[in-house]
C-alpha atoms as a PDB file:
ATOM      1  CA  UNK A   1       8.971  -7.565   2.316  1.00  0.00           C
ATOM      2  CA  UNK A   2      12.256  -6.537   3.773  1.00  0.00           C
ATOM      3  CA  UNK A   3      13.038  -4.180   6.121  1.00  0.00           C
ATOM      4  CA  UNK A   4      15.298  -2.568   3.759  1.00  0.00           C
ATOM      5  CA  UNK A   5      12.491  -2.349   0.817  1.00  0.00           C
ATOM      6  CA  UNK A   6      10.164  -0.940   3.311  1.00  0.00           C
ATOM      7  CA  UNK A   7      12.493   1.918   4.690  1.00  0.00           C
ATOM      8  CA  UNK A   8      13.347   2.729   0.673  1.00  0.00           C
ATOM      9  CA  UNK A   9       9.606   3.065   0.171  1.00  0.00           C
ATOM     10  CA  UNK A  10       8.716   5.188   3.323  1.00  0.00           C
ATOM     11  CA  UNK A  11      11.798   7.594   2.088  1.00  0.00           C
ATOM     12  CA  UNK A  12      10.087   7.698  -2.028  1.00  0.00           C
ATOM     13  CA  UNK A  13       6.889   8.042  -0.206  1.00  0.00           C
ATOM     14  CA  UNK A  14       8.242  10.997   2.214  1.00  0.00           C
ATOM     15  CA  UNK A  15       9.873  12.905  -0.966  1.00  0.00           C
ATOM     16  CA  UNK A  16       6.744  12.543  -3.169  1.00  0.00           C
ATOM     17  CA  UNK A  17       4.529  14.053  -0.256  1.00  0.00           C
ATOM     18  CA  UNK A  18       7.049  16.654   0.449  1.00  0.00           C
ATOM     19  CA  UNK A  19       7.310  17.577  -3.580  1.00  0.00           C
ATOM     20  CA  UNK A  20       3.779  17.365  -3.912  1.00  0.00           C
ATOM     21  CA  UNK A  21       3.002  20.180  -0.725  1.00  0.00           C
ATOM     22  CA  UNK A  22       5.658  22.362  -2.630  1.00  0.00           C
ATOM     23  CA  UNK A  23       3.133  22.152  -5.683  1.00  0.00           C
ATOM     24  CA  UNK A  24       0.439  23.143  -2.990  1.00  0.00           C
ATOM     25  CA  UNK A  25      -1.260  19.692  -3.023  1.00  0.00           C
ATOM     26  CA  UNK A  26      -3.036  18.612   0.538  1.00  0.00           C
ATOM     27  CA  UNK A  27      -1.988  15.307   1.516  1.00  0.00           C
ATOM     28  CA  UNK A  28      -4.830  13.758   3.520  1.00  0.00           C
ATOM     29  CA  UNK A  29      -3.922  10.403   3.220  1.00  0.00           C
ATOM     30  CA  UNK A  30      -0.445   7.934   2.977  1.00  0.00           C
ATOM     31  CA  UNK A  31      -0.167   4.175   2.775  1.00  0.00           C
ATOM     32  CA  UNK A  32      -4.269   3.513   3.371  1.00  0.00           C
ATOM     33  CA  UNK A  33      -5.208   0.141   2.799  1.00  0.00           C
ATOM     34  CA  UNK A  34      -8.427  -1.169   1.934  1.00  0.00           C
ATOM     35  CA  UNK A  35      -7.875  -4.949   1.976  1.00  0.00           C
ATOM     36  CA  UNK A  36      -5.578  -6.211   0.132  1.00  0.00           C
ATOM     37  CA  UNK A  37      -5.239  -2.895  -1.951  1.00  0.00           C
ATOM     38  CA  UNK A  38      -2.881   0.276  -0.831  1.00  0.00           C
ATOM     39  CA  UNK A  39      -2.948   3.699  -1.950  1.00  0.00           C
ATOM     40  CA  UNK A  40       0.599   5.455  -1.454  1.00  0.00           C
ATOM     41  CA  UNK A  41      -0.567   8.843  -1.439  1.00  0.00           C
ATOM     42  CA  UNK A  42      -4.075  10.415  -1.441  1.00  0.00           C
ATOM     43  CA  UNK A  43      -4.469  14.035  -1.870  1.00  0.00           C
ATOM     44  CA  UNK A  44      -6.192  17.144  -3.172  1.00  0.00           C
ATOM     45  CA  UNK A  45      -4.960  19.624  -6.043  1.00  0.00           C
ATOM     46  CA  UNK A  46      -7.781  22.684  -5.425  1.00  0.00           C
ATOM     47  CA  UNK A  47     -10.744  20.583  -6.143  1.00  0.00           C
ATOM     48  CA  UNK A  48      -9.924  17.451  -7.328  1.00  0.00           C
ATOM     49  CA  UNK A  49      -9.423  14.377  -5.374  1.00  0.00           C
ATOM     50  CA  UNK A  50      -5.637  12.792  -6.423  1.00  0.00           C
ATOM     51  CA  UNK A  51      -4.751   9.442  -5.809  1.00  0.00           C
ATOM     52  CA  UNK A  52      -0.923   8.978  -6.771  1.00  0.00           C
ATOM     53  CA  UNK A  53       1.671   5.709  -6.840  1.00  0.00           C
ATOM     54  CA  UNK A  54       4.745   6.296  -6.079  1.00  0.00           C
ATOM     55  CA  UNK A  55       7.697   4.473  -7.234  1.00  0.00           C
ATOM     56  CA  UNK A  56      11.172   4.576  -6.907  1.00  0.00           C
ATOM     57  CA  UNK A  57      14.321   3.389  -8.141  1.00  0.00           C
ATOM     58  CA  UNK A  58      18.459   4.059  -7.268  1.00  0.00           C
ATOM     59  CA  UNK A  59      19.125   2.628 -10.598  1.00  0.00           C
ATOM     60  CA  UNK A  60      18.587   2.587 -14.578  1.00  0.00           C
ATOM     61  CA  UNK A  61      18.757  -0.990 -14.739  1.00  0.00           C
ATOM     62  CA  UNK A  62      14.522  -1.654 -14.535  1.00  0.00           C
ATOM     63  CA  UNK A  63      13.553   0.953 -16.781  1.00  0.00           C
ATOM     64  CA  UNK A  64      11.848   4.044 -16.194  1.00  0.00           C
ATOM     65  CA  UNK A  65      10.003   3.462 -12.782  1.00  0.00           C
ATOM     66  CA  UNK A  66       6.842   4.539 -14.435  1.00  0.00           C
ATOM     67  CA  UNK A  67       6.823   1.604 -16.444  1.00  0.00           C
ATOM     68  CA  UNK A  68       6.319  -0.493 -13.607  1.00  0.00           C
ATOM     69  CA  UNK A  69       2.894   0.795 -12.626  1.00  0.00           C
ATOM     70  CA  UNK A  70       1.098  -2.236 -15.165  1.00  0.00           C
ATOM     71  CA  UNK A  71      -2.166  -2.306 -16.063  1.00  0.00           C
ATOM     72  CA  UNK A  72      -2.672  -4.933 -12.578  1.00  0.00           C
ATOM     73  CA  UNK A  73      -1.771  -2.259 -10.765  1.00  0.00           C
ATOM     74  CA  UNK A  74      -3.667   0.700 -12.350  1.00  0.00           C
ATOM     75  CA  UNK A  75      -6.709  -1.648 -11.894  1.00  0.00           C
ATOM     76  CA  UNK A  76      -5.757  -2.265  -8.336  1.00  0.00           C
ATOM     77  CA  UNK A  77      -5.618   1.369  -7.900  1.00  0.00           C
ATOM     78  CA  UNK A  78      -9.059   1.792  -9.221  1.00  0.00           C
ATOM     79  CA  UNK A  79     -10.617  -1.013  -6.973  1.00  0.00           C
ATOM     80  CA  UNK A  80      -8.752   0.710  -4.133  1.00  0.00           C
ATOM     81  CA  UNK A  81      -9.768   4.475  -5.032  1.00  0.00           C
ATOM     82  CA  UNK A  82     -13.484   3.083  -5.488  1.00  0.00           C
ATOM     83  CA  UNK A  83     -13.570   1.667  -1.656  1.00  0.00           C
ATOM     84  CA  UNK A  84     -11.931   5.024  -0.525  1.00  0.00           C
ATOM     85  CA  UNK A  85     -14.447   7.292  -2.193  1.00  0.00           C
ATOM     86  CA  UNK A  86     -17.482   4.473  -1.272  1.00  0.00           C
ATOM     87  CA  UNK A  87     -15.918   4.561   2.446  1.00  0.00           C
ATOM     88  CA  UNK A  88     -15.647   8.053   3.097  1.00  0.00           C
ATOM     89  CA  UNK A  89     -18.448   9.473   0.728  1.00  0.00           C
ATOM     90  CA  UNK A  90     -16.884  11.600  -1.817  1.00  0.00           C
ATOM     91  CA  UNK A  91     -19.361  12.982  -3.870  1.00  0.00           C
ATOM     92  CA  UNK A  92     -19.279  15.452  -6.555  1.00  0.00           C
ATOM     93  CA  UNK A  93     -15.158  15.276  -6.637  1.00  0.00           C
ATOM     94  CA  UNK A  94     -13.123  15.449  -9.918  1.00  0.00           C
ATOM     95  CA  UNK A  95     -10.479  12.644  -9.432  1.00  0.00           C
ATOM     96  CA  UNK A  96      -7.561  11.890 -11.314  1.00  0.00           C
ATOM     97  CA  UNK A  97      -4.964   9.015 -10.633  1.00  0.00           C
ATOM     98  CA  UNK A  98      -1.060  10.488 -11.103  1.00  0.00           C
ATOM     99  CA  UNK A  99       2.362   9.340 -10.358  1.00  0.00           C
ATOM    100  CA  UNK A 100       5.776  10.202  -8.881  1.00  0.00           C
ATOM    101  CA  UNK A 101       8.683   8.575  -9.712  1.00  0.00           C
ATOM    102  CA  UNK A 102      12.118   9.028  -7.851  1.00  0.00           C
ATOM    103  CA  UNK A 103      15.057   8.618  -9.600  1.00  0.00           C
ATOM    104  CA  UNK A 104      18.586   9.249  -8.701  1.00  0.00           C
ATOM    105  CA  UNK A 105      17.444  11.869  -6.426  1.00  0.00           C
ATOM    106  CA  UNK A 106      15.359  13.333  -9.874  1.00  0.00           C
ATOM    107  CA  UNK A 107      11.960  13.699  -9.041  1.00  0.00           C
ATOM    108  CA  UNK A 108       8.898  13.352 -11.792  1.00  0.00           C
ATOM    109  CA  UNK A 109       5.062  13.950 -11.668  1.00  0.00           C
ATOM    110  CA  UNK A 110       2.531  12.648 -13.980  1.00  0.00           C
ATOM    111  CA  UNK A 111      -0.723  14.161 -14.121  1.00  0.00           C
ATOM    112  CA  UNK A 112      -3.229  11.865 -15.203  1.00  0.00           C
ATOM    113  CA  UNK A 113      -0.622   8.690 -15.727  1.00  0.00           C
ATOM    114  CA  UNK A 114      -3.647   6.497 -16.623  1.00  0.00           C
END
């Protein structure tokens, strides 16, 4: 992965988390990796446990960056939420998966993208 790619990410990353605080989310976690699997963003909305993807784009040329979160990667996010709430005992949590897209400086949430 390029530096540039990784720098792009960090900065979708850094507005998601700063978007998602102004909703009154607590981030408690960003870019944990179990293994080969990654969460971008792990956080809670009152009592429910959020794990959210992030994606962004600075063009319309891909599609809608929401489109690029396949069903690979919503299983990947599963196995990868499954070893986070195994690893640090979450019990008794609601959980939902969501995502923010970034694009063209236009910011999107989706509650419960899959």
């Amino acid at each position: 992965m390029s530096d540039s790619h990784v720098k792009r990410g960090t900065r979708g990353e850094n507005i998601a988390a700063d978007f998602l605080r102004s909703l009154g989310y607590e981030i408690l976690h960003r870019n944990l990796r179990f293994s080969h699997y990654e969460i971008d963003i792990i956080c809670r909305d009152s009592d429910c446990l959020v794990f959210v993807e992030v994606k962004m784009s600075q063009s319309q040329g891909f599609g809608h960056p929401a489109t690029w979160i396949d069903e690979g990667k919503q299983e990947r996010l599963r196995q990868a939420a499954l070893l986070y709430i195994q690893e640090y005992d979450i019990v008794g949590m609601d959980l939902r998966f969501d995502a923010v897209t970034i694009r063209q400086n236009q910011v999107e949430h989706f509650k419960n993208a899959f």
